[in-house]
C-alpha atoms as a PDB file:
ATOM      1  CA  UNK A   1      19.375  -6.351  -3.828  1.00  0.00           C
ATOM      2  CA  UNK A   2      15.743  -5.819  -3.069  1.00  0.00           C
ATOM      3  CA  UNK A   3      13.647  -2.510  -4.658  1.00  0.00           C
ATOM      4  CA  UNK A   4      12.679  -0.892  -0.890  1.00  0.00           C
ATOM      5  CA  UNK A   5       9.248   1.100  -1.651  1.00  0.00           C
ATOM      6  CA  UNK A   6       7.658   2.949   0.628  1.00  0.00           C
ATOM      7  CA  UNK A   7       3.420   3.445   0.497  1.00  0.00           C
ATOM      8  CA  UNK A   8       2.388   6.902   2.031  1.00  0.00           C
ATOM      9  CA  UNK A   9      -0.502   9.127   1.516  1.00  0.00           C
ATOM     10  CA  UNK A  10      -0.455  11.521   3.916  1.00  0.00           C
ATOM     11  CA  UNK A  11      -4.113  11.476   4.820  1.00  0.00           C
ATOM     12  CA  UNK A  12      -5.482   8.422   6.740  1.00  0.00           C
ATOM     13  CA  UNK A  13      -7.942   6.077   5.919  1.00  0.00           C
ATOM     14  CA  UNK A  14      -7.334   6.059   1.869  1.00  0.00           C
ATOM     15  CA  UNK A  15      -6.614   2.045   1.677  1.00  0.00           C
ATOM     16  CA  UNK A  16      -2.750   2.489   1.923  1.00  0.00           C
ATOM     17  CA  UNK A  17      -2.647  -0.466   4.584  1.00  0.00           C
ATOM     18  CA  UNK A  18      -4.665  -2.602   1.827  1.00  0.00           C
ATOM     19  CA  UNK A  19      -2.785  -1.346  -1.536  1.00  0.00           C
ATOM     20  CA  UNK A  20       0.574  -2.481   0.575  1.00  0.00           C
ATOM     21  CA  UNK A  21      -0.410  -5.823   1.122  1.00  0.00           C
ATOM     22  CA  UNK A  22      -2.338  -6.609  -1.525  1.00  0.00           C
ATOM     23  CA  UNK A  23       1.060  -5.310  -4.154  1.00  0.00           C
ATOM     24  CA  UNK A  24       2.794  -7.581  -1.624  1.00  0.00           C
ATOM     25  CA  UNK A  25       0.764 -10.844  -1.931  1.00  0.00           C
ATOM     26  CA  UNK A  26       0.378 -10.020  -6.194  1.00  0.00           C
ATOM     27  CA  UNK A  27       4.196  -9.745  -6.333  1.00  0.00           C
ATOM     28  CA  UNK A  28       4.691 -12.905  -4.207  1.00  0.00           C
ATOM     29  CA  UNK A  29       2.888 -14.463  -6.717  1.00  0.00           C
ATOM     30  CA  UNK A  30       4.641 -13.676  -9.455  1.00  0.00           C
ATOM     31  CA  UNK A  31       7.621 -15.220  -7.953  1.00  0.00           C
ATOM     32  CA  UNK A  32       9.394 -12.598  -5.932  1.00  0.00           C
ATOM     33  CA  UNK A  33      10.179 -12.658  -2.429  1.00  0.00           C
ATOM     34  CA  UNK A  34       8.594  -9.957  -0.397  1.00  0.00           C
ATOM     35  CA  UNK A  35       9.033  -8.719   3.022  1.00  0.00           C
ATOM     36  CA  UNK A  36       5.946  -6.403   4.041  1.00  0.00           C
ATOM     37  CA  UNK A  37       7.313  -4.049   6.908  1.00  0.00           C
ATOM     38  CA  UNK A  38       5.194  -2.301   9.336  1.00  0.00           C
ATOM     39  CA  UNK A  39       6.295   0.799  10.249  1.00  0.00           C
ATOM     40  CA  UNK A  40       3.325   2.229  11.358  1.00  0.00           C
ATOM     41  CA  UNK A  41       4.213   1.899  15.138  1.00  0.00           C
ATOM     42  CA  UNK A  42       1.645   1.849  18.138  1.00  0.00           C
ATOM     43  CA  UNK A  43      -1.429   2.226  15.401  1.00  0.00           C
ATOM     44  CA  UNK A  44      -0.483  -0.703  13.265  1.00  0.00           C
ATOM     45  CA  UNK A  45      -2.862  -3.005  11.762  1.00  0.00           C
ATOM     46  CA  UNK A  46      -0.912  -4.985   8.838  1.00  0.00           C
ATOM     47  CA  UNK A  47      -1.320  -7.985  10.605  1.00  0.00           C
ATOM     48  CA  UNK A  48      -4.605  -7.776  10.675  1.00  0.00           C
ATOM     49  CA  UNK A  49      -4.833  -7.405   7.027  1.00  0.00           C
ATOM     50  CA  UNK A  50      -2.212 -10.300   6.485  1.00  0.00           C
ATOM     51  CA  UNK A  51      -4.355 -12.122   9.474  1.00  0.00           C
ATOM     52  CA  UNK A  52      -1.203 -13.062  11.280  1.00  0.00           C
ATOM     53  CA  UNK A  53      -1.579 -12.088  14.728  1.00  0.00           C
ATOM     54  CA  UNK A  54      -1.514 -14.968  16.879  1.00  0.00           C
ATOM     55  CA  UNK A  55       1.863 -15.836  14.937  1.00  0.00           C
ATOM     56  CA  UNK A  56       3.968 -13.026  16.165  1.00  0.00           C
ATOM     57  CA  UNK A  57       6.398 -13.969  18.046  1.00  0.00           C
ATOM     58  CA  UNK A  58       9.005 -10.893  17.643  1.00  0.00           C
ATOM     59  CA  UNK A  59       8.202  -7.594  16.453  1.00  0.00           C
ATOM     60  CA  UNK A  60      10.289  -4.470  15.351  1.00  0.00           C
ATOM     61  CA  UNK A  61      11.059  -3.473  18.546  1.00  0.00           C
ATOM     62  CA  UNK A  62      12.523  -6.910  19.994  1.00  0.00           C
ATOM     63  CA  UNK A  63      14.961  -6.492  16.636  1.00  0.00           C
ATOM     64  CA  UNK A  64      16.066  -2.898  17.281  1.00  0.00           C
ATOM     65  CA  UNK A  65      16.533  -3.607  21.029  1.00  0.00           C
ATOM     66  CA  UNK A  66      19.044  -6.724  19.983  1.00  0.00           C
ATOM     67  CA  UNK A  67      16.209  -9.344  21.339  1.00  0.00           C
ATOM     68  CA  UNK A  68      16.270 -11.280  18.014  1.00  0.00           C
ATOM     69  CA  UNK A  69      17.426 -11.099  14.621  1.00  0.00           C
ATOM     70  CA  UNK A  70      15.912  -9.349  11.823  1.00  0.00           C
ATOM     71  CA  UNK A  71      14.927 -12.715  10.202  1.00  0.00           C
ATOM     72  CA  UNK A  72      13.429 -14.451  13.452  1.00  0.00           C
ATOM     73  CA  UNK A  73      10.487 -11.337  13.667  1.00  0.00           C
ATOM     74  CA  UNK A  74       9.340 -12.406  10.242  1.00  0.00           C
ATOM     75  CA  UNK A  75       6.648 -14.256   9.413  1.00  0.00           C
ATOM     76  CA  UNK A  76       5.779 -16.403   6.592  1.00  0.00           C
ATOM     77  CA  UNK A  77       2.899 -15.773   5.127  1.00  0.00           C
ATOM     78  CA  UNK A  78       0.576 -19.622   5.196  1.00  0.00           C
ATOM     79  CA  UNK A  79      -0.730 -19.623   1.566  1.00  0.00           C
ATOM     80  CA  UNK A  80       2.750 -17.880  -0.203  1.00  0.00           C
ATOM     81  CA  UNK A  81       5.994 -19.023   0.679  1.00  0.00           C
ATOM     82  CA  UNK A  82       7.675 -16.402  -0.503  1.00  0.00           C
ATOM     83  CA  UNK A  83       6.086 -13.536   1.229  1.00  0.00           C
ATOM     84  CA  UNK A  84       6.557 -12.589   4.645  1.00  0.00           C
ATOM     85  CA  UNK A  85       5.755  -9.822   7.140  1.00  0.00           C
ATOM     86  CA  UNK A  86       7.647  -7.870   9.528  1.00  0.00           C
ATOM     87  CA  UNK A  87       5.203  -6.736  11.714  1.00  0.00           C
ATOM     88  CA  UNK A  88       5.506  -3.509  13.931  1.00  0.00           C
ATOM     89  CA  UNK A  89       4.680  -3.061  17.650  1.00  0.00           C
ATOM     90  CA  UNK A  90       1.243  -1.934  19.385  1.00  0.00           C
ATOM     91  CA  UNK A  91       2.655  -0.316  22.648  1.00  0.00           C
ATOM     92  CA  UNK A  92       6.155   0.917  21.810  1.00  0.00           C
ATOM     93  CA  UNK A  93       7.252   4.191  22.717  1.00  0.00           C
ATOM     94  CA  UNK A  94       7.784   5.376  18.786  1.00  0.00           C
ATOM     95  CA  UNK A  95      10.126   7.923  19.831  1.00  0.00           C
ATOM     96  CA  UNK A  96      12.873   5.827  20.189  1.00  0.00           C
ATOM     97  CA  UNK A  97      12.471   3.902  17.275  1.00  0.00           C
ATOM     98  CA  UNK A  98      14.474   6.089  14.368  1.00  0.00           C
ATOM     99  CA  UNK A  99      14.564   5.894  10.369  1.00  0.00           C
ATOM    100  CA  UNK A 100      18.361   4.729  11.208  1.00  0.00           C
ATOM    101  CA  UNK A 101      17.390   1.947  13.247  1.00  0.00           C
ATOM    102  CA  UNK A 102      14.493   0.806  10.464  1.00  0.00           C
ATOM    103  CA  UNK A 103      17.046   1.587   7.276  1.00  0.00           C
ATOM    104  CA  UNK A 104      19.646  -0.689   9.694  1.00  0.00           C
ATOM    105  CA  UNK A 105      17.152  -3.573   9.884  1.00  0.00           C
ATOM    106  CA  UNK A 106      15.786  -3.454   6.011  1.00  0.00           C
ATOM    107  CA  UNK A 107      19.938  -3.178   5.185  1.00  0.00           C
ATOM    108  CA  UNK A 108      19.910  -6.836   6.979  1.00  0.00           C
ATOM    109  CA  UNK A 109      17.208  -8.097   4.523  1.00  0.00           C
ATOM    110  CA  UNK A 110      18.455  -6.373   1.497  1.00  0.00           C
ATOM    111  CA  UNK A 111      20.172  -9.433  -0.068  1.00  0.00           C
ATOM    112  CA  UNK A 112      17.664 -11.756   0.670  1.00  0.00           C
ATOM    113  CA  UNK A 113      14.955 -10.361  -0.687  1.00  0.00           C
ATOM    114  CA  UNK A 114      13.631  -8.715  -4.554  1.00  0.00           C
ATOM    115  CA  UNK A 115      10.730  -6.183  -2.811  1.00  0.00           C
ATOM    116  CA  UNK A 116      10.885  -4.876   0.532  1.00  0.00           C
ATOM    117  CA  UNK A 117       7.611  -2.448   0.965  1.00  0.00           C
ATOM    118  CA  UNK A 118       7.282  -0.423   3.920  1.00  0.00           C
ATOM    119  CA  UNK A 119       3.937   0.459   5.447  1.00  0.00           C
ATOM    120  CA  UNK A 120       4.012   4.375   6.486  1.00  0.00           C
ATOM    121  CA  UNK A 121       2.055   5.584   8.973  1.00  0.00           C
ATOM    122  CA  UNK A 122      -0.528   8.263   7.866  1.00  0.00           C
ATOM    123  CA  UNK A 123       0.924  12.039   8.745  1.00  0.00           C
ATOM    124  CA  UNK A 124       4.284  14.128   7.909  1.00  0.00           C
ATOM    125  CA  UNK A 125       5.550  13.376  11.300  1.00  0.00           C
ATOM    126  CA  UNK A 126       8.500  11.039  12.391  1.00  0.00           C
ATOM    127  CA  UNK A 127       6.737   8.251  11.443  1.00  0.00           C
ATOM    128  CA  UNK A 128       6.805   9.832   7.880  1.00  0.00           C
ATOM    129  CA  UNK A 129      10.907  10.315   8.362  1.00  0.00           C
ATOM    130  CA  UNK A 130      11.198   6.330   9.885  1.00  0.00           C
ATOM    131  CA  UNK A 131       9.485   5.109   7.139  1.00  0.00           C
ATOM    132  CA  UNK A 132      10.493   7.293   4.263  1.00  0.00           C
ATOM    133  CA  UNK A 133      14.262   7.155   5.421  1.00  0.00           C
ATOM    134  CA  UNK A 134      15.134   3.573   4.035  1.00  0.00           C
ATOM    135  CA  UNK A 135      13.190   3.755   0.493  1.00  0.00           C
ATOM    136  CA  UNK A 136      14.457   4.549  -2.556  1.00  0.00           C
ATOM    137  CA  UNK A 137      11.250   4.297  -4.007  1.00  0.00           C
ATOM    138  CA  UNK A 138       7.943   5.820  -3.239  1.00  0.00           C
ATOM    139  CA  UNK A 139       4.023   4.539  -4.118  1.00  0.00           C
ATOM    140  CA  UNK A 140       1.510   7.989  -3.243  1.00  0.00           C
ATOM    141  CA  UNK A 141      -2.133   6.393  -2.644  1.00  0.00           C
ATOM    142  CA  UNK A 142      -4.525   8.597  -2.949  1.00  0.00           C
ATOM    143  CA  UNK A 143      -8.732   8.363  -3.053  1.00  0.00           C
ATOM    144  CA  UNK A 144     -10.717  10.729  -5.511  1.00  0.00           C
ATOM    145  CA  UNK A 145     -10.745  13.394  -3.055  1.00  0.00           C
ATOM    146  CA  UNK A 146     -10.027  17.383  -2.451  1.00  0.00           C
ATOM    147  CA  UNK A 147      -8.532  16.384   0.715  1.00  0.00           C
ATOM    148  CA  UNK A 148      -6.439  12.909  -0.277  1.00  0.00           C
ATOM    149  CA  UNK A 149      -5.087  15.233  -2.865  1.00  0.00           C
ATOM    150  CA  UNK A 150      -4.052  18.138  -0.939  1.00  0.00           C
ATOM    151  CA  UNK A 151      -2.223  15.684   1.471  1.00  0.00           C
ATOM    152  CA  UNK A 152      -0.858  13.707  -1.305  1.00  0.00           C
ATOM    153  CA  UNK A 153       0.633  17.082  -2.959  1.00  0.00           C
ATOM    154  CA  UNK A 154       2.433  17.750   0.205  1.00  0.00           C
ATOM    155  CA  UNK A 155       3.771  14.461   1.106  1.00  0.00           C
ATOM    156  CA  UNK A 156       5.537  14.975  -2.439  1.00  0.00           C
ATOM    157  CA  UNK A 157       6.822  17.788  -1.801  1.00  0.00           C
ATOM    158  CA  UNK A 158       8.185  15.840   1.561  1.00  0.00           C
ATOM    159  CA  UNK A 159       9.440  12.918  -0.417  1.00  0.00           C
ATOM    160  CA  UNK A 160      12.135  15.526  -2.405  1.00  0.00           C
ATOM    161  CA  UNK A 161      14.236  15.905   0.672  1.00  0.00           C
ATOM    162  CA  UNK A 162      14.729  12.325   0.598  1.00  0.00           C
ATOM    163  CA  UNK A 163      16.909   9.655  -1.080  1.00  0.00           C
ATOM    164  CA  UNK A 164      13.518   8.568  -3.181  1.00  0.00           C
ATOM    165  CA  UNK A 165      14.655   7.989  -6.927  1.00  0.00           C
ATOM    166  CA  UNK A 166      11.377   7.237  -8.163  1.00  0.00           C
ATOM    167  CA  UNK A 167       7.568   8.469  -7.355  1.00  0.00           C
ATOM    168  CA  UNK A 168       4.579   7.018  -8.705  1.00  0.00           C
ATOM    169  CA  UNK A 169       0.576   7.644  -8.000  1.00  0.00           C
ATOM    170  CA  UNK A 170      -1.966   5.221  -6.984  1.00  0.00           C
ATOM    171  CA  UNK A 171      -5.722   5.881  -7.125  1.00  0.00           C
ATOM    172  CA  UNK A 172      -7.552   3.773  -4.921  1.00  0.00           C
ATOM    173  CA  UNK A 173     -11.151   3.121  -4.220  1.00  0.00           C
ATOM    174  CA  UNK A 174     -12.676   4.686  -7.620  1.00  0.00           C
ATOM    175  CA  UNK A 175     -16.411   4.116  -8.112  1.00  0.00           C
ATOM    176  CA  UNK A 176     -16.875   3.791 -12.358  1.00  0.00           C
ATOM    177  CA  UNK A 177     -20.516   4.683 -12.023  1.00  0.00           C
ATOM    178  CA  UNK A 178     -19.971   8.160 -10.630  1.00  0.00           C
ATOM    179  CA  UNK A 179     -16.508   8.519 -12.711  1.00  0.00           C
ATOM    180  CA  UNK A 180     -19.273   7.912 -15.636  1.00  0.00           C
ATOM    181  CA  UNK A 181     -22.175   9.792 -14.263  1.00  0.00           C
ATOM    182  CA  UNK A 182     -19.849  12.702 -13.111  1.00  0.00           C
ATOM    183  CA  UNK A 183     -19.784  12.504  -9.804  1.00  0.00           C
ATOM    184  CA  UNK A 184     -16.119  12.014  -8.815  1.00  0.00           C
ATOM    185  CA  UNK A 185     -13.175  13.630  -9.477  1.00  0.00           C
ATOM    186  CA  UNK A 186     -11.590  11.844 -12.783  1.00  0.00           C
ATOM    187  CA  UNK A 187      -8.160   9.947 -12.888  1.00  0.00           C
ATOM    188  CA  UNK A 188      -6.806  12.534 -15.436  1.00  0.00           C
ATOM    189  CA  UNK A 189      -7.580  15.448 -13.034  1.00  0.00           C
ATOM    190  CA  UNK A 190      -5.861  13.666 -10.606  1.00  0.00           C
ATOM    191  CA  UNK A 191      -3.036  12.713 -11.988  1.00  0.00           C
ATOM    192  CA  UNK A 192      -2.640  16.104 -13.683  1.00  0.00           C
ATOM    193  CA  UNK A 193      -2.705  17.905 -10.196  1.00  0.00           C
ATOM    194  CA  UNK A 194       0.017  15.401  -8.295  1.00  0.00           C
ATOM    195  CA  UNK A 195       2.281  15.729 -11.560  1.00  0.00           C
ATOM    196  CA  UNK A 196       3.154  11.878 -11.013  1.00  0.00           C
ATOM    197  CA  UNK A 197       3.863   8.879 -12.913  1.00  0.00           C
ATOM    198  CA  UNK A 198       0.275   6.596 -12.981  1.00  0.00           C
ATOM    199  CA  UNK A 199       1.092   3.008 -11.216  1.00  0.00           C
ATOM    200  CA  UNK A 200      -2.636   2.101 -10.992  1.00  0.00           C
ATOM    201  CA  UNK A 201      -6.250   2.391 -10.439  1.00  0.00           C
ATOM    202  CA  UNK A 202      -7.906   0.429  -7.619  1.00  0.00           C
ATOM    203  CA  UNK A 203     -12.141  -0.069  -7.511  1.00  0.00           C
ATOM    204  CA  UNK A 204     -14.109   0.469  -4.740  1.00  0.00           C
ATOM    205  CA  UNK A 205     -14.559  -3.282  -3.690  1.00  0.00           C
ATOM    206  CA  UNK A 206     -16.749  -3.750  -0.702  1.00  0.00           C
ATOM    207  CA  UNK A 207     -15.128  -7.095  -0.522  1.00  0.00           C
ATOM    208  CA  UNK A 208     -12.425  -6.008   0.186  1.00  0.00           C
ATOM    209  CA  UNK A 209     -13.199  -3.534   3.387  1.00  0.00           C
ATOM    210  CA  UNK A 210     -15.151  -6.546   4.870  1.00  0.00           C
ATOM    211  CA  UNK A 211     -12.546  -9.531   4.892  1.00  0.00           C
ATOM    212  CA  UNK A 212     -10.093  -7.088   6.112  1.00  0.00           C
ATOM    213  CA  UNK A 213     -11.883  -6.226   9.492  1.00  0.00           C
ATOM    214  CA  UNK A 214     -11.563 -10.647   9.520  1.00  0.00           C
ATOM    215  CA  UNK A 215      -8.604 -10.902   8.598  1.00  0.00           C
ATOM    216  CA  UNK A 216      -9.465 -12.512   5.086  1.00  0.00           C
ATOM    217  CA  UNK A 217      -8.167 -12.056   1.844  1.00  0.00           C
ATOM    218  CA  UNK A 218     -11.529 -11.540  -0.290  1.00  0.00           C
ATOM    219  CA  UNK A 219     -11.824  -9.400  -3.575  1.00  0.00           C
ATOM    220  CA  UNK A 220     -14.228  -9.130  -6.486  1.00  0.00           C
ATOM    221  CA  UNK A 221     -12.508 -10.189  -9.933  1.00  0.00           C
ATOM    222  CA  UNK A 222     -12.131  -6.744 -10.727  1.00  0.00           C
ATOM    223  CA  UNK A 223     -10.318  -5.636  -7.743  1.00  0.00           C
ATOM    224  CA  UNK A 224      -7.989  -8.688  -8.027  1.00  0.00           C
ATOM    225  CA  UNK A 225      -7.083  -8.228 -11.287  1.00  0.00           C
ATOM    226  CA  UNK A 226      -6.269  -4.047 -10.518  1.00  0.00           C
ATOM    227  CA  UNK A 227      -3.677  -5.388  -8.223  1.00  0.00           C
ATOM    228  CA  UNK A 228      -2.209  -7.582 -10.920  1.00  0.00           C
ATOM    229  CA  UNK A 229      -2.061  -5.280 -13.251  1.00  0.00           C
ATOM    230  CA  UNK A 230      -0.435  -3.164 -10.316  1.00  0.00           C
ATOM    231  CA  UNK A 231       2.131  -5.491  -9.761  1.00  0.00           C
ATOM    232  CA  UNK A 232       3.545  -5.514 -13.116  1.00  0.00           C
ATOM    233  CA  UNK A 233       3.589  -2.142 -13.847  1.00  0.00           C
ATOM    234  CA  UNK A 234       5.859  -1.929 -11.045  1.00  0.00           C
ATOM    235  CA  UNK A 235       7.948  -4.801 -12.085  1.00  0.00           C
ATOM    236  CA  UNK A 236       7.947  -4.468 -15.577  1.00  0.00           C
ATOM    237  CA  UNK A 237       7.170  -0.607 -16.144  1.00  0.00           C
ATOM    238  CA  UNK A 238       4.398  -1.276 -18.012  1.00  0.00           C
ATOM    239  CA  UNK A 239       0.915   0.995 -18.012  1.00  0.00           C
ATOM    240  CA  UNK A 240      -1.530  -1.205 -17.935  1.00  0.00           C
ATOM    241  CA  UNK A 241      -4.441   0.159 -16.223  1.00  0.00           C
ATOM    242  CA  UNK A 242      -7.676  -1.184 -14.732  1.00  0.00           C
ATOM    243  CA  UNK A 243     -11.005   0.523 -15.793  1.00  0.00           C
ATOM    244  CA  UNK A 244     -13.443   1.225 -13.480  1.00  0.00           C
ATOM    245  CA  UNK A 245     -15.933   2.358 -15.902  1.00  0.00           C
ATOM    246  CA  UNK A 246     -16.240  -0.600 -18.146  1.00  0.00           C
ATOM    247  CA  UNK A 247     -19.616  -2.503 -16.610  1.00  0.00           C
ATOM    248  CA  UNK A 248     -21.008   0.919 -16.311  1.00  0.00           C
ATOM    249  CA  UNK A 249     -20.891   1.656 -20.749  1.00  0.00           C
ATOM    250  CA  UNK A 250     -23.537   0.729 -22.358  1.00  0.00           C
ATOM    251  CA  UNK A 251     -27.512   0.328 -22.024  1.00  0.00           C
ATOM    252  CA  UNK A 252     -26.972  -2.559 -19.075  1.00  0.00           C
ATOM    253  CA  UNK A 253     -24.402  -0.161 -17.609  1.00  0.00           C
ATOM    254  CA  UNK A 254     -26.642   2.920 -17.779  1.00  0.00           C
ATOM    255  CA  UNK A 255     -29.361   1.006 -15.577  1.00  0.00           C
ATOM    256  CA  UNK A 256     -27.150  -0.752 -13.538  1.00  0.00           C
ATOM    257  CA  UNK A 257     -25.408   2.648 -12.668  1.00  0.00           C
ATOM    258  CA  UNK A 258     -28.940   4.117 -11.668  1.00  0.00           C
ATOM    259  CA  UNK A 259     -29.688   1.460  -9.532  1.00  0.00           C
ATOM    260  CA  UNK A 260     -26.394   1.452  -7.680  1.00  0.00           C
ATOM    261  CA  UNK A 261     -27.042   5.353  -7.340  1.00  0.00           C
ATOM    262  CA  UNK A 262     -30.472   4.769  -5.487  1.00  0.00           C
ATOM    263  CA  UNK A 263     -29.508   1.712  -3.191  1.00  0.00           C
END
């Protein structure tokens, strides 16, 4: 029976996309099979990210209208065996795609699978609802800012009208200079305002935002090893976190965190 977790935020344009597959392809590699669902409908860009879009054949919608099965719209991913993608539909009228028909589909895949995590679309809308519908779990991504968190604290809020059993916090795209110099709202204030269990910290990694808009998978070490360190907490429960800060400490740190702060 697969753990079904959804990633929502709320707010747009925090990294949730990224965090989702990058969990995905980290879990895949410990030895899990992983289905990465895209329910972000009509705006979708996971296969972009996963850089699989001349392989779709089927999408979500061709599965909820009975034109394949559930297990003929995914595709493998080329470098992990075990980690596929269900990818979602760029002209589908989203209104008549419900949570029911998603929870139907991802109740196909349970058994074959150990993670199912589902892409939400950013907003409180019915895309929220589809997406939120089938989880029983729930991953909040937030950035280190006023207005992430304000949308984060209402999506929770959302989330307790739902079957979710568990809710933990993601921080992505934290910059340890200007944690260190300041500058940026700290992980402790931010985990103190959500009230939610920490999953992880994620660095800014221009790497990252540049092999996505390729469709490449390219990340600094200490990026790559956040989202390892992400991907067992989740599995294990451990609470290992990444810090952001440690090139910053010190006398090299001090000067390399003043010239990051004029370039």
């Amino acid at each position: 029976m697969a753990r079904k977790i959804v990633l929502t935020s709320g707010k747009g344009g925090v990294g949730k996309t990224t965090v989702c597959a990058n969990l995905g392809i980290n879990l895949a590699k410990l030895g899990f099979r992983v289905v990465l669902f895209d329910v972000d409908i009509g705006l979708n860009n996971l296969d972009v990210v996963m850089n699989i879009e001349d392989r779709i054949i089927f999408d979500i919608t061709d599965v909820i209208m009975g034109r394949c099965r559930p297990r003929q719209a995914l595709v493998q991913d080329k470098n992990i065996s075990s980690l596929y993608v269900l990818p979602s539909s760029h002209a589908y009228n989203k209104i008549n795609i419900l949570g029911e028909h998603i929870k139907n589909v991802i109740d196909i895949l349970d058994s074959s699978f150990d993670y199912i995590l589902i892409d939400c679309p950013a907003g409180v809308d019915d895309g929220f609802r589809r997406a939120v519908l089938p989880a029983n779990e729930a991953i909040v991504v937030v950035t280190p800012h006023l207005s992430s968190i304000r949308d984060a604290d209402k999506v929770i809020g959302l989330l307790n009208d739902y079957n979710i059993d568990y809710k933990g916090l993601v921080i992505n795209r934290v910059r340890g200079d200007l944690l260190l110099n300041g500058e940026m709202m700290t992980v402790e204030n931010i985990v103190r305002a959500l009230n939610l269990p920490l999953l992880g910290v994620i660095p800014e990694d221009d790497a990252i935002g540049a092999s996505n808009s390729l469709g490449l998978r390219v990340q600094s070490i200490e990026s790559a090893r956040a989202f390892t360190l992400l991907s067992e907490n989740i599995h294990n429960g451990s609470k290992k976190i990444f810090d952001c800060t440690y090139k910053y400490r010190g006398l090299v740190g001090y000067i390399k965190r003043n010239i990051k702060k004029h370039v």
